[in-house]
C-alpha atoms as a PDB file:
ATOM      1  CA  UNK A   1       0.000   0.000   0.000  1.00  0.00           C
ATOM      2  CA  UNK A   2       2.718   1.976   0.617  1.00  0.00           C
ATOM      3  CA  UNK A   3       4.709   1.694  -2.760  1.00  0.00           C
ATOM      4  CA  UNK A   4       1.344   2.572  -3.905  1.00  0.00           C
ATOM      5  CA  UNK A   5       0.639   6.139  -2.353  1.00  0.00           C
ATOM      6  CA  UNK A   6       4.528   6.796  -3.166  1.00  0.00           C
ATOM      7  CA  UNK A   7       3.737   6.450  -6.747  1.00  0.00           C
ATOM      8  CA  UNK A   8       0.942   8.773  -6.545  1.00  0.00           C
ATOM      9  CA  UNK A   9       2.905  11.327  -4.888  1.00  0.00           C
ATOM     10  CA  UNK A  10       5.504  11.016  -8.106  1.00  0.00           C
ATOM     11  CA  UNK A  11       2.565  11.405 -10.535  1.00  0.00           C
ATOM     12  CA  UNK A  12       2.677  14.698 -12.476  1.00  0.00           C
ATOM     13  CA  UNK A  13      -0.316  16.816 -11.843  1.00  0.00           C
ATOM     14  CA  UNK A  14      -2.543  17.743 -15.070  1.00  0.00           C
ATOM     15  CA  UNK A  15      -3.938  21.361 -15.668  1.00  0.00           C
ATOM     16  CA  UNK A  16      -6.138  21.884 -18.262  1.00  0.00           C
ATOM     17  CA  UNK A  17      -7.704  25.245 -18.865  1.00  0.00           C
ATOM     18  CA  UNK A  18      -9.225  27.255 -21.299  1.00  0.00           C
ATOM     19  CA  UNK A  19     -10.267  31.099 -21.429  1.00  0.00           C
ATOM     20  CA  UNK A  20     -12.839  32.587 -23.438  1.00  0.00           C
ATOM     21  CA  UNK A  21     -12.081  36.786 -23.944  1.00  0.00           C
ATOM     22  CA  UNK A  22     -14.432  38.815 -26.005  1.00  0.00           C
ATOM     23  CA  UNK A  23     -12.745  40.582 -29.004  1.00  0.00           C
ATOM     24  CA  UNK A  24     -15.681  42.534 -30.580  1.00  0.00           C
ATOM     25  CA  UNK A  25     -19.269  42.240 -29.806  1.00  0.00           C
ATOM     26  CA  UNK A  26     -19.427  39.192 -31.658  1.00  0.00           C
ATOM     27  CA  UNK A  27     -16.258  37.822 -31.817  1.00  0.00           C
ATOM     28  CA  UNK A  28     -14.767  35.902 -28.978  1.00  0.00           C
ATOM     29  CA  UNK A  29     -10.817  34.137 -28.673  1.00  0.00           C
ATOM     30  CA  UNK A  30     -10.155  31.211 -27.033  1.00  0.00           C
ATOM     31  CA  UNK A  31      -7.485  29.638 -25.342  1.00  0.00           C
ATOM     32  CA  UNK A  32      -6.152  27.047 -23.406  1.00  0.00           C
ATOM     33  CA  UNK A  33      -3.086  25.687 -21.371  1.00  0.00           C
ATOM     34  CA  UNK A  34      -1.751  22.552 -19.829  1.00  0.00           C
ATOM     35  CA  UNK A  35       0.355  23.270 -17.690  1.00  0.00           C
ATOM     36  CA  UNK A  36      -1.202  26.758 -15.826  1.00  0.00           C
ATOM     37  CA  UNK A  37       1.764  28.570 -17.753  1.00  0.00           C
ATOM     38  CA  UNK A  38       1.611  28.526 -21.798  1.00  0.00           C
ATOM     39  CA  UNK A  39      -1.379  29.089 -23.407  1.00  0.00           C
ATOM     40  CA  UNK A  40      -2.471  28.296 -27.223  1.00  0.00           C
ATOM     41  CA  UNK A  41      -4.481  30.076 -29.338  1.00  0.00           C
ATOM     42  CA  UNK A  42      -7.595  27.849 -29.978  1.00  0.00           C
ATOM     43  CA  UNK A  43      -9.579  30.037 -32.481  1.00  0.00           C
ATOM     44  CA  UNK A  44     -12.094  32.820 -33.161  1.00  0.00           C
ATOM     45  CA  UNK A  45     -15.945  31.869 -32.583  1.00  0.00           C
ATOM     46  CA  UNK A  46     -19.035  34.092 -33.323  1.00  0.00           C
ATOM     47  CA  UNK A  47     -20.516  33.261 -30.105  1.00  0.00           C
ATOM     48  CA  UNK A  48     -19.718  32.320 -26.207  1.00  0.00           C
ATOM     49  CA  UNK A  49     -20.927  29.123 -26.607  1.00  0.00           C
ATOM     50  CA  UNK A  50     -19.522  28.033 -29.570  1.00  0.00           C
ATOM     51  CA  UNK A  51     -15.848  29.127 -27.564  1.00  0.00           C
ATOM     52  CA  UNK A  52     -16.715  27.023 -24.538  1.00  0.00           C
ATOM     53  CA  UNK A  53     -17.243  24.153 -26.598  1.00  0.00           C
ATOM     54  CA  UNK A  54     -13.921  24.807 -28.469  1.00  0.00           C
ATOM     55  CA  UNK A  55     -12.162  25.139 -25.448  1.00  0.00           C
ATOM     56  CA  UNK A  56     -13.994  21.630 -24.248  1.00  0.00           C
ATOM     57  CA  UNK A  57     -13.066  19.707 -27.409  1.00  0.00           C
ATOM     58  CA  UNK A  58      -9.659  21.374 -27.168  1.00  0.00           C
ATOM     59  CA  UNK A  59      -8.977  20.102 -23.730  1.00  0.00           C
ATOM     60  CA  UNK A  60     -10.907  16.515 -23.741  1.00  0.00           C
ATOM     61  CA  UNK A  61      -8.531  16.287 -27.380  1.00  0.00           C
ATOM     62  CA  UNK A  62      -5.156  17.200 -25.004  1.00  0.00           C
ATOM     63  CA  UNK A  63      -6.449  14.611 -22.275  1.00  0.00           C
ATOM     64  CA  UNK A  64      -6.810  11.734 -25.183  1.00  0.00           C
ATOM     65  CA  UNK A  65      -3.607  13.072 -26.727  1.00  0.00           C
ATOM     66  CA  UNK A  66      -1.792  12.758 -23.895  1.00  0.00           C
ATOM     67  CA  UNK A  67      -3.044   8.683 -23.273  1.00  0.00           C
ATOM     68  CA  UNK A  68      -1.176   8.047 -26.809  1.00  0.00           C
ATOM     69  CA  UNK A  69       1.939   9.706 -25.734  1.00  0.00           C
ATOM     70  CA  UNK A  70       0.751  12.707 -27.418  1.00  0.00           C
ATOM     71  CA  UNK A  71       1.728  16.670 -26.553  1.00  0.00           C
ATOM     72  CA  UNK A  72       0.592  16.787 -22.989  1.00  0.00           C
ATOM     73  CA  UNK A  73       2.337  13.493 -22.242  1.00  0.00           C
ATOM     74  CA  UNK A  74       5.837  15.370 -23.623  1.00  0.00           C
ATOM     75  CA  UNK A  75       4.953  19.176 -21.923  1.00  0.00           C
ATOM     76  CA  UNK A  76       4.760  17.344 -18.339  1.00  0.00           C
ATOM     77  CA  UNK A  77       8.523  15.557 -18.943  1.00  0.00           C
ATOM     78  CA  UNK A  78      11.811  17.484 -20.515  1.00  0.00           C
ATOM     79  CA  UNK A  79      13.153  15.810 -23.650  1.00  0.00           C
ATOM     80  CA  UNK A  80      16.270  13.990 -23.540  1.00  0.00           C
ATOM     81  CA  UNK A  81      19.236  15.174 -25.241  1.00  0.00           C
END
């Protein structure tokens, strides 16, 4: 049980955030981040909703990303020279 909680304690944490900022009055930018520090542009939409569910699909696409040894999965460890 031990060994176990250790392991868990090693685990790197996941952050996954997106922001929605209006740009006109019907324009809004969203973007999102990983790791609480970089942020990527995500796109343009012509309404708030249509930027929250970018920012949804954008994250939920990071998460299974990240399960295939994707982009988040290489963010949350340095590369190896």
């Amino acid at each position: 049980m031990e060994d176990s909680m250790h392991s868990q304690k090693n685990s790197p944490a996941c952050f996954l955030r997106w922001s929605v900022s209006k740009v006109t009055d019907r324009l809004y930018a969203v973007a999102a981040t990983v790791d609480g520090k970089e942020y990527d542009f995500v796109g343009n939409f012509k309404s708030v909703r249509e930027a929250q569910q970018a920012g949804r699909r954008y994250a939920e696409d990071l998460v299974h990303n990240s399960m295939a040894g994707g982009r988040l999965s290489l963010k949350q460890q340095p590369l190896a020279a």
